[in-house]
C-alpha atoms as a PDB file:
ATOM      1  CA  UNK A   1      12.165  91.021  78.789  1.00  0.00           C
ATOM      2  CA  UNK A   2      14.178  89.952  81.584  1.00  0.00           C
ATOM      3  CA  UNK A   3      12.188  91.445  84.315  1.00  0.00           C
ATOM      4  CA  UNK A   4      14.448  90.301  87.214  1.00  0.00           C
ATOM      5  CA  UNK A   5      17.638  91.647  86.195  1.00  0.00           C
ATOM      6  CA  UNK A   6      16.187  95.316  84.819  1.00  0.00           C
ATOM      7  CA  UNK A   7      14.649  95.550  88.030  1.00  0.00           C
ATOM      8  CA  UNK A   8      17.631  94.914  89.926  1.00  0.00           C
ATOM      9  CA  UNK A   9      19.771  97.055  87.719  1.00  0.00           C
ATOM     10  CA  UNK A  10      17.307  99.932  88.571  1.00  0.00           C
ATOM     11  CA  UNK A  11      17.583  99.228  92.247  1.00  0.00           C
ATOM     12  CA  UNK A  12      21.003  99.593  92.271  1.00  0.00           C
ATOM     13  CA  UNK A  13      20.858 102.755  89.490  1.00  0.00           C
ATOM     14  CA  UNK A  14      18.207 104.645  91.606  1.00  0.00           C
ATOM     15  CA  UNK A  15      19.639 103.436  95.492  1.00  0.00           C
ATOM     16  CA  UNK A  16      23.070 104.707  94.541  1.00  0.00           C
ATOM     17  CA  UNK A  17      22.157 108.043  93.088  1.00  0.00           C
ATOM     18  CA  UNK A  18      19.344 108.541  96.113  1.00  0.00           C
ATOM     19  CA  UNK A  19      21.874 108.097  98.268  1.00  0.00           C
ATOM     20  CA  UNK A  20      24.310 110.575  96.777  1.00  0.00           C
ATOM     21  CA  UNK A  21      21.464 112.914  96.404  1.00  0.00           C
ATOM     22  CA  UNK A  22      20.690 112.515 100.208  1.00  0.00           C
ATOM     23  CA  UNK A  23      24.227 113.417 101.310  1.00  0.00           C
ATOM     24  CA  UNK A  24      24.727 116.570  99.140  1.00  0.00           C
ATOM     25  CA  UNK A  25      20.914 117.358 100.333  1.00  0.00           C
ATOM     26  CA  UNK A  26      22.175 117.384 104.237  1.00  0.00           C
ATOM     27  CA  UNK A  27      25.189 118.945 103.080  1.00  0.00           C
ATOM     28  CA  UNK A  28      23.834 122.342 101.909  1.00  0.00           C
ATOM     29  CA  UNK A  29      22.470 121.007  98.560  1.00  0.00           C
ATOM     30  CA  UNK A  30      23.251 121.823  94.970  1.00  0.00           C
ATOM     31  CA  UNK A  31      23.191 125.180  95.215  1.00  0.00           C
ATOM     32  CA  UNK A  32      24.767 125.914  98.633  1.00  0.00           C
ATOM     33  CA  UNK A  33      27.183 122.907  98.286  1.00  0.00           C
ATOM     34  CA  UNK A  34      30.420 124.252 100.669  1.00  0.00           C
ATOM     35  CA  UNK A  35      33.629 124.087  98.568  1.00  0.00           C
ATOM     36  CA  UNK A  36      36.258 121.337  99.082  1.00  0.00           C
ATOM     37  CA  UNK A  37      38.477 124.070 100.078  1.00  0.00           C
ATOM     38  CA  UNK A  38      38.494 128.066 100.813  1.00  0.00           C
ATOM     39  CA  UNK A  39      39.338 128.732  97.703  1.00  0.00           C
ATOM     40  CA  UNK A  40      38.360 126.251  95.947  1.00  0.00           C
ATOM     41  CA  UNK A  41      35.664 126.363  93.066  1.00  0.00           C
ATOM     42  CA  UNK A  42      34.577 122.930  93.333  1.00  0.00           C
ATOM     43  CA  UNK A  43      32.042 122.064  96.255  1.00  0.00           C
ATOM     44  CA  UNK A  44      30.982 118.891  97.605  1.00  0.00           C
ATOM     45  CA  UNK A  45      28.633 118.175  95.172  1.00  0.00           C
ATOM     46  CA  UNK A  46      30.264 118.762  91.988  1.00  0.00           C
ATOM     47  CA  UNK A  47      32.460 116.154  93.229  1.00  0.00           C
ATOM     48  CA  UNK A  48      29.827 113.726  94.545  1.00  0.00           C
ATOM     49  CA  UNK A  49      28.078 114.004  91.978  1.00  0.00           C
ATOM     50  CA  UNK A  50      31.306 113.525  88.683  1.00  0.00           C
ATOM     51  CA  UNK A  51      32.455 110.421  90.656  1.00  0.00           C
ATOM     52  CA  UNK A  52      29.124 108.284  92.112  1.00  0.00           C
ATOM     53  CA  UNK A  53      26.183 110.092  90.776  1.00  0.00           C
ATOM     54  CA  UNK A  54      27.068 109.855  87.163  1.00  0.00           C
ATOM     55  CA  UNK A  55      28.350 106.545  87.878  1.00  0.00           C
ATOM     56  CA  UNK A  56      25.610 104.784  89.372  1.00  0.00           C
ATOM     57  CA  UNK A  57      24.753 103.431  86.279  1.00  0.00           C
ATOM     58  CA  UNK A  58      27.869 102.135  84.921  1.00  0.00           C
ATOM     59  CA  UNK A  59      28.127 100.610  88.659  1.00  0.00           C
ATOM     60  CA  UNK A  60      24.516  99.229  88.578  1.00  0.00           C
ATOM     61  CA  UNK A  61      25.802  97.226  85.164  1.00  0.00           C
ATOM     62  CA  UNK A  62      28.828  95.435  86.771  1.00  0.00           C
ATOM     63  CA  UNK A  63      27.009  94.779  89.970  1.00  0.00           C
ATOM     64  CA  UNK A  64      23.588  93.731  88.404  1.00  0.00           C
ATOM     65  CA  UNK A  65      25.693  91.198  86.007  1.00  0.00           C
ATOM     66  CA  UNK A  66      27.946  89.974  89.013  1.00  0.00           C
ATOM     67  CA  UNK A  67      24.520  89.176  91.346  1.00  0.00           C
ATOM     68  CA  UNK A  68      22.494  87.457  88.502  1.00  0.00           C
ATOM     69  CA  UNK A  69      25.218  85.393  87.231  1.00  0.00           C
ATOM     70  CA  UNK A  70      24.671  86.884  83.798  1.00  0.00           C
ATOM     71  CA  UNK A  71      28.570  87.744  83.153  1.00  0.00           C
ATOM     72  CA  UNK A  72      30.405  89.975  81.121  1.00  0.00           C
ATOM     73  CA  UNK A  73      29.145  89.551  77.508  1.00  0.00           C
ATOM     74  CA  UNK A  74      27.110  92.001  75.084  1.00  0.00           C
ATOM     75  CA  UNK A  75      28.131  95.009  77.143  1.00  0.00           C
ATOM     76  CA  UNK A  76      28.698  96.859  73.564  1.00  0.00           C
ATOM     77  CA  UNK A  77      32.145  97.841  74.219  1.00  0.00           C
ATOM     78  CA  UNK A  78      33.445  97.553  70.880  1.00  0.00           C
ATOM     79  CA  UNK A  79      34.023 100.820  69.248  1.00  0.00           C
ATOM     80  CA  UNK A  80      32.629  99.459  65.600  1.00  0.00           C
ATOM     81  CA  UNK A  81      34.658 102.626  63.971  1.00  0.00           C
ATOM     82  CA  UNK A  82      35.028 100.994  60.877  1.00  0.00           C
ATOM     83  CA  UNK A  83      30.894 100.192  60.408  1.00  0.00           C
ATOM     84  CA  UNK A  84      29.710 103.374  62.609  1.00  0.00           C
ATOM     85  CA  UNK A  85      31.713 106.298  61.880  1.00  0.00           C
ATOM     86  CA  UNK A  86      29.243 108.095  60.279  1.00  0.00           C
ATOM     87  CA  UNK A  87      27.094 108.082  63.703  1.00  0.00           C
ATOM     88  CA  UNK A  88      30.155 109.073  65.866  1.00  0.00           C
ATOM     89  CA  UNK A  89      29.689 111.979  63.708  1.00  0.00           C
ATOM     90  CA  UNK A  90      26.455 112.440  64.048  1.00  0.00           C
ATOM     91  CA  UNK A  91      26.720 112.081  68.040  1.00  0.00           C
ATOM     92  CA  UNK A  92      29.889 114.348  67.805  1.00  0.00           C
ATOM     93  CA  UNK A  93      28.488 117.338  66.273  1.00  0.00           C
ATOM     94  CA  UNK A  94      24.630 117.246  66.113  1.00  0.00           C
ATOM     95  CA  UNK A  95      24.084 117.506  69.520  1.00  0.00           C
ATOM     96  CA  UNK A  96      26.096 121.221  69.189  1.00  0.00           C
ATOM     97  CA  UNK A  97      24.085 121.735  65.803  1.00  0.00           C
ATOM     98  CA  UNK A  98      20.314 121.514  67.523  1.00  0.00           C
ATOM     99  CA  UNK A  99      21.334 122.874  70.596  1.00  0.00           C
ATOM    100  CA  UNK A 100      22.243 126.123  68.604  1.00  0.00           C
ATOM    101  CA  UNK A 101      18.911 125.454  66.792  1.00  0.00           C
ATOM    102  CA  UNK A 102      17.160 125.513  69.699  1.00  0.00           C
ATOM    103  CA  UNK A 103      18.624 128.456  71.376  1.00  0.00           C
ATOM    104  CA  UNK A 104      18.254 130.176  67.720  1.00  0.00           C
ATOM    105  CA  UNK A 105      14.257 128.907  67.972  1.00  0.00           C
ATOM    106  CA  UNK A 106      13.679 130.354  71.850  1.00  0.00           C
ATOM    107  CA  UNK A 107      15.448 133.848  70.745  1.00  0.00           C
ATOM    108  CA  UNK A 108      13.333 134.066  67.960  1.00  0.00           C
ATOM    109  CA  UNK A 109      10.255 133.778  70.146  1.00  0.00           C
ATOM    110  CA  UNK A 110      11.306 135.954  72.883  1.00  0.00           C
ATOM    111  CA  UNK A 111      13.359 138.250  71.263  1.00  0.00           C
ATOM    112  CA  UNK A 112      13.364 140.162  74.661  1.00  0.00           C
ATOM    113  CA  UNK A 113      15.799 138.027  75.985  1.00  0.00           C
ATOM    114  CA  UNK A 114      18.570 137.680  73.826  1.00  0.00           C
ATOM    115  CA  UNK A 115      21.244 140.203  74.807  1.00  0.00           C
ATOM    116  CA  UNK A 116      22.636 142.034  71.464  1.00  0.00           C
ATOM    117  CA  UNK A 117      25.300 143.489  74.031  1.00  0.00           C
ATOM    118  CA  UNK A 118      26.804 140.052  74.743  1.00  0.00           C
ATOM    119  CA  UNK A 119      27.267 141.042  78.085  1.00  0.00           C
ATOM    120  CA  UNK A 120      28.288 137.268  79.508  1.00  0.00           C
ATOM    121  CA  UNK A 121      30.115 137.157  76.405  1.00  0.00           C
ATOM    122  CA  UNK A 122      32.561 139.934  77.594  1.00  0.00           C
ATOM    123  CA  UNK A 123      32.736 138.387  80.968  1.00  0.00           C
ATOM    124  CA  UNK A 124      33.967 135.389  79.689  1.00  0.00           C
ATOM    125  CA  UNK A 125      36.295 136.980  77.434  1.00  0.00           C
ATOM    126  CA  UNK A 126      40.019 136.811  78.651  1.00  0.00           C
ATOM    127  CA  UNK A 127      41.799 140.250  79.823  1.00  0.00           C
ATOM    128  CA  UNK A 128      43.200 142.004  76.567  1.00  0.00           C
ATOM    129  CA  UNK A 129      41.711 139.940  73.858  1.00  0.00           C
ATOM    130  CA  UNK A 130      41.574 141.592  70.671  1.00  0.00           C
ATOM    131  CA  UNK A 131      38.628 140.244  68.696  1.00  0.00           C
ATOM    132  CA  UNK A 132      34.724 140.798  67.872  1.00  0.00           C
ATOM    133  CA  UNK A 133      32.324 139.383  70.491  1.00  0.00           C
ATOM    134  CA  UNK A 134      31.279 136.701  67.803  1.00  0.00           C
ATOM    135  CA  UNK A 135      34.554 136.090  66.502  1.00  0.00           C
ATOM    136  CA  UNK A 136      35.423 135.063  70.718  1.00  0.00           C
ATOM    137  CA  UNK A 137      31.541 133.244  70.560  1.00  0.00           C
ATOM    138  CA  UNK A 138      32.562 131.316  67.456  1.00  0.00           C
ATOM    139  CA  UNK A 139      35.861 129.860  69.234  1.00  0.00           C
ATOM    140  CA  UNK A 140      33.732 129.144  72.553  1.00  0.00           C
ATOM    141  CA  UNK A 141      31.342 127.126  70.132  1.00  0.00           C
ATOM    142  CA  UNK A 142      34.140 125.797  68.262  1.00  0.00           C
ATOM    143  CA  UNK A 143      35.803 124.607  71.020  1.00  0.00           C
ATOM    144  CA  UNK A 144      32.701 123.002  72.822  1.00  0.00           C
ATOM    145  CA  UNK A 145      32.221 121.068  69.864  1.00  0.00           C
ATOM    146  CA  UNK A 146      35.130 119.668  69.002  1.00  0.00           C
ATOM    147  CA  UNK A 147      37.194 119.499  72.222  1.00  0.00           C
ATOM    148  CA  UNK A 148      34.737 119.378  74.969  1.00  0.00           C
ATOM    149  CA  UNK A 149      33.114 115.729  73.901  1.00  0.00           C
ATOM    150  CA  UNK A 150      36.121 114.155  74.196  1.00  0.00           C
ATOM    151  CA  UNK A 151      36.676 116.168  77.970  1.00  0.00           C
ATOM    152  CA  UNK A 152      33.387 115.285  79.073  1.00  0.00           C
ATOM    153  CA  UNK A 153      33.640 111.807  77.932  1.00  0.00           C
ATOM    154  CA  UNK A 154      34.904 110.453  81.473  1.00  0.00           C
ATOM    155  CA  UNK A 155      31.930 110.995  83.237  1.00  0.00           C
ATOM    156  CA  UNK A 156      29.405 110.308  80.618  1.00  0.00           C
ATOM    157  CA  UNK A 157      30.704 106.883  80.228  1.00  0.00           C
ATOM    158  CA  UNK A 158      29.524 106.051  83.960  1.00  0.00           C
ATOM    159  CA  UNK A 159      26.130 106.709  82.832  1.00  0.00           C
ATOM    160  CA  UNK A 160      26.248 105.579  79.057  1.00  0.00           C
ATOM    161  CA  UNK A 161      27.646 102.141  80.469  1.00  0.00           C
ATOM    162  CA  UNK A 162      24.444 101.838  82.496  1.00  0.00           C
ATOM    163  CA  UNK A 163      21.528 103.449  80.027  1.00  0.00           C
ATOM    164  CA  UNK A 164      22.669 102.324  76.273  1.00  0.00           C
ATOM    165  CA  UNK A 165      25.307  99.568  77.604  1.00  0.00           C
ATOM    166  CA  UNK A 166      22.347  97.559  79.859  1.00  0.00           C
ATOM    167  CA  UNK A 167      19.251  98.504  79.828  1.00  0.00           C
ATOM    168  CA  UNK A 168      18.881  99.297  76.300  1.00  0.00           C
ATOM    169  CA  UNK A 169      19.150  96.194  74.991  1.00  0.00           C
ATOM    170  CA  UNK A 170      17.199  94.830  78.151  1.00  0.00           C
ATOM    171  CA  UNK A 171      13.965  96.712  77.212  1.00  0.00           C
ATOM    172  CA  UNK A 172      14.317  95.624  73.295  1.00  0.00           C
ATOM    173  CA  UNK A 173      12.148  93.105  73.741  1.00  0.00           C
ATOM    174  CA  UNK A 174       9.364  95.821  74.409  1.00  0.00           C
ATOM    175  CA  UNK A 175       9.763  96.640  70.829  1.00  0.00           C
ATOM    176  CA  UNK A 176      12.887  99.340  70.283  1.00  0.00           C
ATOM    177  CA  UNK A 177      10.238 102.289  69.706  1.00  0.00           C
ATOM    178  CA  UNK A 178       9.004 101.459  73.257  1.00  0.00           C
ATOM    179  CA  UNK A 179      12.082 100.803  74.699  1.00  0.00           C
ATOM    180  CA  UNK A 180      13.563 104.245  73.624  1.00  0.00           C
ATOM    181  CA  UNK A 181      10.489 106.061  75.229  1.00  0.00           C
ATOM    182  CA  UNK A 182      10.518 103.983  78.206  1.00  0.00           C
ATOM    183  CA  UNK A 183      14.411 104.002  78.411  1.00  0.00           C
ATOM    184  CA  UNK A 184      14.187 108.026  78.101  1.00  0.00           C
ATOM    185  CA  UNK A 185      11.973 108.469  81.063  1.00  0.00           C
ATOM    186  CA  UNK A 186      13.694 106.003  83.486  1.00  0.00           C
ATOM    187  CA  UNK A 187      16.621 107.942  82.298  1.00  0.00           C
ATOM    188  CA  UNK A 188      14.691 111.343  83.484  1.00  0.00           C
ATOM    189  CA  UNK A 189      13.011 110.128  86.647  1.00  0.00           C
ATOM    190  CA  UNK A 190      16.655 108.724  87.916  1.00  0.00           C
ATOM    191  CA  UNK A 191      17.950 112.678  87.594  1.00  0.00           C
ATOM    192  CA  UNK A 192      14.719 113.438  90.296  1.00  0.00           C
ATOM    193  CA  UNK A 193      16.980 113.862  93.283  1.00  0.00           C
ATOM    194  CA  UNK A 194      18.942 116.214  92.185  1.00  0.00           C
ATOM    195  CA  UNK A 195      16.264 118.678  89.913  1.00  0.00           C
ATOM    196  CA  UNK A 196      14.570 118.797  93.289  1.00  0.00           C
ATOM    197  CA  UNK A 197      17.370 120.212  94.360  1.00  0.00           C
ATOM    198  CA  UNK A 198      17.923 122.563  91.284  1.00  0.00           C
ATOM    199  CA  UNK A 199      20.425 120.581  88.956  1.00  0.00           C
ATOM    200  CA  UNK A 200      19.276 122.479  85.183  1.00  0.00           C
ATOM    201  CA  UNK A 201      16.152 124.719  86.472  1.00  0.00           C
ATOM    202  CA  UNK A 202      17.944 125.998  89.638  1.00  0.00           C
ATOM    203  CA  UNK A 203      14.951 126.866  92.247  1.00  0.00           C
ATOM    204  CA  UNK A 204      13.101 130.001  91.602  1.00  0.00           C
ATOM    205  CA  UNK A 205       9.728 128.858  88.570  1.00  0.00           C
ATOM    206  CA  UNK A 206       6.962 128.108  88.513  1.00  0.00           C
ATOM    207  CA  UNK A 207       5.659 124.737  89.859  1.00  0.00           C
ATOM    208  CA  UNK A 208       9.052 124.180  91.767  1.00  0.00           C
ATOM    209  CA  UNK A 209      10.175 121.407  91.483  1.00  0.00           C
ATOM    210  CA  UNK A 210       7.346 118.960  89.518  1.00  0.00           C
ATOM    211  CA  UNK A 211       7.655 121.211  86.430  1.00  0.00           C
ATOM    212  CA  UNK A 212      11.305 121.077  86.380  1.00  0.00           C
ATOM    213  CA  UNK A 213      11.006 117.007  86.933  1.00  0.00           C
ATOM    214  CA  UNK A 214       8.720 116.883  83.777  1.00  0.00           C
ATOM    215  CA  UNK A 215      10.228 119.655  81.865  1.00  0.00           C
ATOM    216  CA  UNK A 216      13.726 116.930  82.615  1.00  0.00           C
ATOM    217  CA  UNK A 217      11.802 113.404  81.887  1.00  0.00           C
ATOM    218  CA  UNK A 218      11.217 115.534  78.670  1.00  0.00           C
ATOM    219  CA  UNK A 219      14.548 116.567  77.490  1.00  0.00           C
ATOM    220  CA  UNK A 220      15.801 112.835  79.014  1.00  0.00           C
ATOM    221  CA  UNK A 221      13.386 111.331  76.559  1.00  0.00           C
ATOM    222  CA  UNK A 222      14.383 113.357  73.366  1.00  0.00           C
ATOM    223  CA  UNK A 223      18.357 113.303  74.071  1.00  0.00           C
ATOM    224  CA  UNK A 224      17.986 109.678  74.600  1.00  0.00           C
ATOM    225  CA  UNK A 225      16.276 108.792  71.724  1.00  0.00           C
ATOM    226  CA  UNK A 226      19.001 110.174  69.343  1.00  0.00           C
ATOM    227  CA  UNK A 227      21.667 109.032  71.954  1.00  0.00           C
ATOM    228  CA  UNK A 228      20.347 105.460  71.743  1.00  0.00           C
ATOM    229  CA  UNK A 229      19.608 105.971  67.517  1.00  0.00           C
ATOM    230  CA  UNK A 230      23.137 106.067  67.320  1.00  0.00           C
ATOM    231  CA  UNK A 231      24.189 103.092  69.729  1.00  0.00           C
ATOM    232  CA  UNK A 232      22.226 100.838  67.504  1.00  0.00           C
ATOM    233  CA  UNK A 233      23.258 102.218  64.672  1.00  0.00           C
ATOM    234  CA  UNK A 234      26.526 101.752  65.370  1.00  0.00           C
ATOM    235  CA  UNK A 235      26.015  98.494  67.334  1.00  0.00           C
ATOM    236  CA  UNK A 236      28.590 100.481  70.017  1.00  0.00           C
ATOM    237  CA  UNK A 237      27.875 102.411  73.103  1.00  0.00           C
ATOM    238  CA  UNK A 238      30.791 105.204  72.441  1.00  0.00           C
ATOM    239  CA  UNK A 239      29.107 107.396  70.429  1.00  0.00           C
ATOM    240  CA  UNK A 240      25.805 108.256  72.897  1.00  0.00           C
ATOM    241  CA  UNK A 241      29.200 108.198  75.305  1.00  0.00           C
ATOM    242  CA  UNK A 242      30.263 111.280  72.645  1.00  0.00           C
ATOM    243  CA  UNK A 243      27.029 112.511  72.149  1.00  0.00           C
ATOM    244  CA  UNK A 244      26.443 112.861  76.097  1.00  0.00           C
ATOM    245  CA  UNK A 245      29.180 114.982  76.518  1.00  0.00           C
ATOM    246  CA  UNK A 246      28.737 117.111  73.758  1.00  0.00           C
ATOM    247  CA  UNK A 247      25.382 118.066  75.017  1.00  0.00           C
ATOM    248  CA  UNK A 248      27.176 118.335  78.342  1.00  0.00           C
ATOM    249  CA  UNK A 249      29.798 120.481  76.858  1.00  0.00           C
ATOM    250  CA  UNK A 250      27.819 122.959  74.754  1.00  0.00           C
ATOM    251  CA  UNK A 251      24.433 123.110  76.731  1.00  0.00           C
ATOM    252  CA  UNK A 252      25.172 126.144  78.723  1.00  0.00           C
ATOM    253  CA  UNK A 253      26.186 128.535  75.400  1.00  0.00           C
ATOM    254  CA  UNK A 254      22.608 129.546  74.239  1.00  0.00           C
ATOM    255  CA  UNK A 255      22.137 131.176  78.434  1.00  0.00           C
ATOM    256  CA  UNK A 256      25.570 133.399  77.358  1.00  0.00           C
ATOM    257  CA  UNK A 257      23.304 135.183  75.079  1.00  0.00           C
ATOM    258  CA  UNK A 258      20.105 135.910  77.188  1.00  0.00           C
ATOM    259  CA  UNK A 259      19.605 138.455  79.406  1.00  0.00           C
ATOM    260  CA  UNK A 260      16.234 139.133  81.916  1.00  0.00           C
ATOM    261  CA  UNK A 261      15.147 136.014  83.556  1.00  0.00           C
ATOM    262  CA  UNK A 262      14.175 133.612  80.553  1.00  0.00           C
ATOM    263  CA  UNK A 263      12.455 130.690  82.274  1.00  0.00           C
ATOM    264  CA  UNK A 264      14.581 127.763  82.337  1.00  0.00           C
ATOM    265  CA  UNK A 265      11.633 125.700  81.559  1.00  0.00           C
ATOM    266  CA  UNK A 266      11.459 127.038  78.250  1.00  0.00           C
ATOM    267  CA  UNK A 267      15.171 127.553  77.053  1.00  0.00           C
ATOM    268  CA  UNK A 268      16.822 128.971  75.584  1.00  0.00           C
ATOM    269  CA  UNK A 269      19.247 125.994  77.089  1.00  0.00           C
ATOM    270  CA  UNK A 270      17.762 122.648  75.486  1.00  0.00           C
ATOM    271  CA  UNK A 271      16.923 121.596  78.707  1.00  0.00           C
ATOM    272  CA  UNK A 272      13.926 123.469  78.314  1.00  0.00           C
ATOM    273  CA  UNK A 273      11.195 122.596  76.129  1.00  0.00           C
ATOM    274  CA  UNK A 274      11.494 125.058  73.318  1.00  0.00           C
ATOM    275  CA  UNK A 275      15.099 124.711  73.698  1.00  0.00           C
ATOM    276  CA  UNK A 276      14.488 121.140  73.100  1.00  0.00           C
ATOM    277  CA  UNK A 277      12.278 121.288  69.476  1.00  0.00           C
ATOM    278  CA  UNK A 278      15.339 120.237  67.192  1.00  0.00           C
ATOM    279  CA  UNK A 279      16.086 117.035  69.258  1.00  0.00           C
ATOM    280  CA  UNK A 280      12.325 116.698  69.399  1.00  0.00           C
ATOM    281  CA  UNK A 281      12.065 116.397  65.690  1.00  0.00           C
ATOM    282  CA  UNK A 282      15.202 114.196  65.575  1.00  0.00           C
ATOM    283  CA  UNK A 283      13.207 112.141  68.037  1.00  0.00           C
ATOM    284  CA  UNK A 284       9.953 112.460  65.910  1.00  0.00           C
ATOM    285  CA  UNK A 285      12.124 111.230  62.858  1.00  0.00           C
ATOM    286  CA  UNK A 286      13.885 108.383  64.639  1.00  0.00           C
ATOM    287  CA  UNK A 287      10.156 106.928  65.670  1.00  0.00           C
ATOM    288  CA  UNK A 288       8.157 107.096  62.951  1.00  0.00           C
ATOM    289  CA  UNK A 289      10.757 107.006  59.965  1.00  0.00           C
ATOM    290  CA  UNK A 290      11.150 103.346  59.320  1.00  0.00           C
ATOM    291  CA  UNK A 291      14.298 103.405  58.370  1.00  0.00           C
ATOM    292  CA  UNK A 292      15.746 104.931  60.988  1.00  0.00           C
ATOM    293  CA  UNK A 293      16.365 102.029  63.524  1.00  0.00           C
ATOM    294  CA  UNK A 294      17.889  98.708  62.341  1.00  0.00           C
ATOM    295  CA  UNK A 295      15.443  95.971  61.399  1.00  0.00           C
ATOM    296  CA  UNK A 296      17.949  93.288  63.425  1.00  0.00           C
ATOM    297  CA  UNK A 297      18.476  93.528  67.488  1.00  0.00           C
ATOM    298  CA  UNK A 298      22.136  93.208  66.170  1.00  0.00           C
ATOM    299  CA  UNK A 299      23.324  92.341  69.642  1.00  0.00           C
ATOM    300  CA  UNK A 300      21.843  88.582  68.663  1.00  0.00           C
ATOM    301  CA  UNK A 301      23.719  88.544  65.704  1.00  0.00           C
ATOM    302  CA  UNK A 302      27.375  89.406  67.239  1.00  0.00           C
ATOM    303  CA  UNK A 303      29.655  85.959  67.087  1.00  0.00           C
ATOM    304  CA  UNK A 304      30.562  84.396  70.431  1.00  0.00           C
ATOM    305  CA  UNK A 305      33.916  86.391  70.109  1.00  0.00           C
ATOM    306  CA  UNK A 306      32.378  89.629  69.873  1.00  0.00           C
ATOM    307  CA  UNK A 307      29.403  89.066  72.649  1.00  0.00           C
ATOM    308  CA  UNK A 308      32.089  89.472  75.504  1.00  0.00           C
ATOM    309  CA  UNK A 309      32.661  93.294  74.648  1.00  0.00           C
END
């Protein structure tokens, strides 16, 4: 393993973010964040975070390759369509698939907290609407599925770049079972800053803020197996690119069906750790299915031509 480059790439990954973090900290945090205008619904934060935060990784890549002389080759640009298709699928449309799972899995048990009213449901519903509450649901779902990856994609790419573009194949040597774990909690540890500050769990459960940090190096871990399952499947980094922002996009939809004061910890968002039990047996499948990963690190077997993307 090339220990001097992954731990500058880290430096850079981690002193980026912390610094973002710090600055929307002194600024009235995540949840207090003042708004870029009056009446403006984006704050500070949002903003901060979108266009550095996310970023630092994709920034840590460049930067880390420019300092160590390493250059611009196996950065697994190369979409691979033709080969991988069926795992842009997967990364498309599973994530929306488990995450309903999951939500399915936390109503069933706490069936005190699922809202047969659909009470956020009508909130969200636009004025003079004429269709059921599920029929509205199924287009929100629809739409977060289909649409919202390819929305989302922006900002997912600035950490993608980073995670499954670098360090991925940087902690292969570890064997790729132990690089996925390791990857996945590197991957939750660098989103510290901001659960401290109430990014997923906001700030009111139990064990504020290490539970939230662990519940998160959890869900980081799961995600990012199956994220990085389906960059090496399809030897490309786009589709955990797709597959973050379809989490990203459809995350939120299982909370439009609670009502009380579920505990983010748990779900019914997969965040939380019963949320979470789908990807969790993805994960489960992807380590000890020996099929599942290529035999090959397939990033040594790319010709000169293709190394440079």
């Amino acid at each position: 393993m090339e220990k001097r480059r992954v731990l500058i790439f880290l430096l850079f990954a981690f002193g980026i973010a912390g610094a973002v973090a710090l600055v929307i900290a002194f600024t009235g945090g995540l949840i207090n964040s003042p708004p870029l205008s009056p009446n403006s619904p984006l704050t500070l934060a949002v903003v901060l975070l979108a266009t550095i935060y996310m970023w630092a990784p994709a920034l840590a890549n460049l930067l880390t390759r420019l300092m160590t002389g390493e250059g611009f080759v196996n950065m697994w640009l190369r979409p691979n369509f033709r080969r991988g298709w069926p795992y842009w699928l997967a990364a498309w449309f599973l994530p929306g698939i488990l995450t309903l799972l999951g939500a399915a899995v936390y109503f069933v048990l706490f069936p005190q907290h699922f809202d047969r009213e659909m009470n956020a449901v009508i909130l969200s519903m636009p004025a003079g609407a004429n269709m059921g509450l599920w029929t509205f649901f199924g287009i929100m779902t629809l739409q977060a599925m289909v649409i919202a990856p390819l929305i989302n994609s922006f900002a997912t790419f600035g950490e993608e770049f980073g995670w499954r573009g670098y360090l991925l194949q940087k902690l292969l040597p570890l064997g790729k079972r132990r690089a996925l774990l390791a990857l996945g909690v590197i991957w939750g540890m660098w989103h510290w800053p901001i659960t401290a500050q109430g990014h997923n769990y906001g700030l009111d459960y139990p064990g504020f803020p290490w539970l939230g940090m662990l519940a998160m190096v959890w869900f980081t871990t799961m995600l990012g197996i199956f994220l990085s399952w389906a960059t090496l499947r399809a030897r490309s980094v786009w589709p955990a690119v797709i597959g973050h922002a379809a989490i990203n996009g459809i995350a939120g939809l299982g909370a439009l069906l609670a009502r009380g004061n579920p505990s983010p910890l748990l779900g019914p968002t997969p965040a939380g750790i019963i949320g979470s039990i789908p990807f969790t047996l993805f994960a489960l499948w992807v380590l000890f299915s020996p099929r599942a990963l290529p035999e090959a690190d397939w990033s040594a077997e790319a010709k000169p031509a293709e190394q440079i993307l």
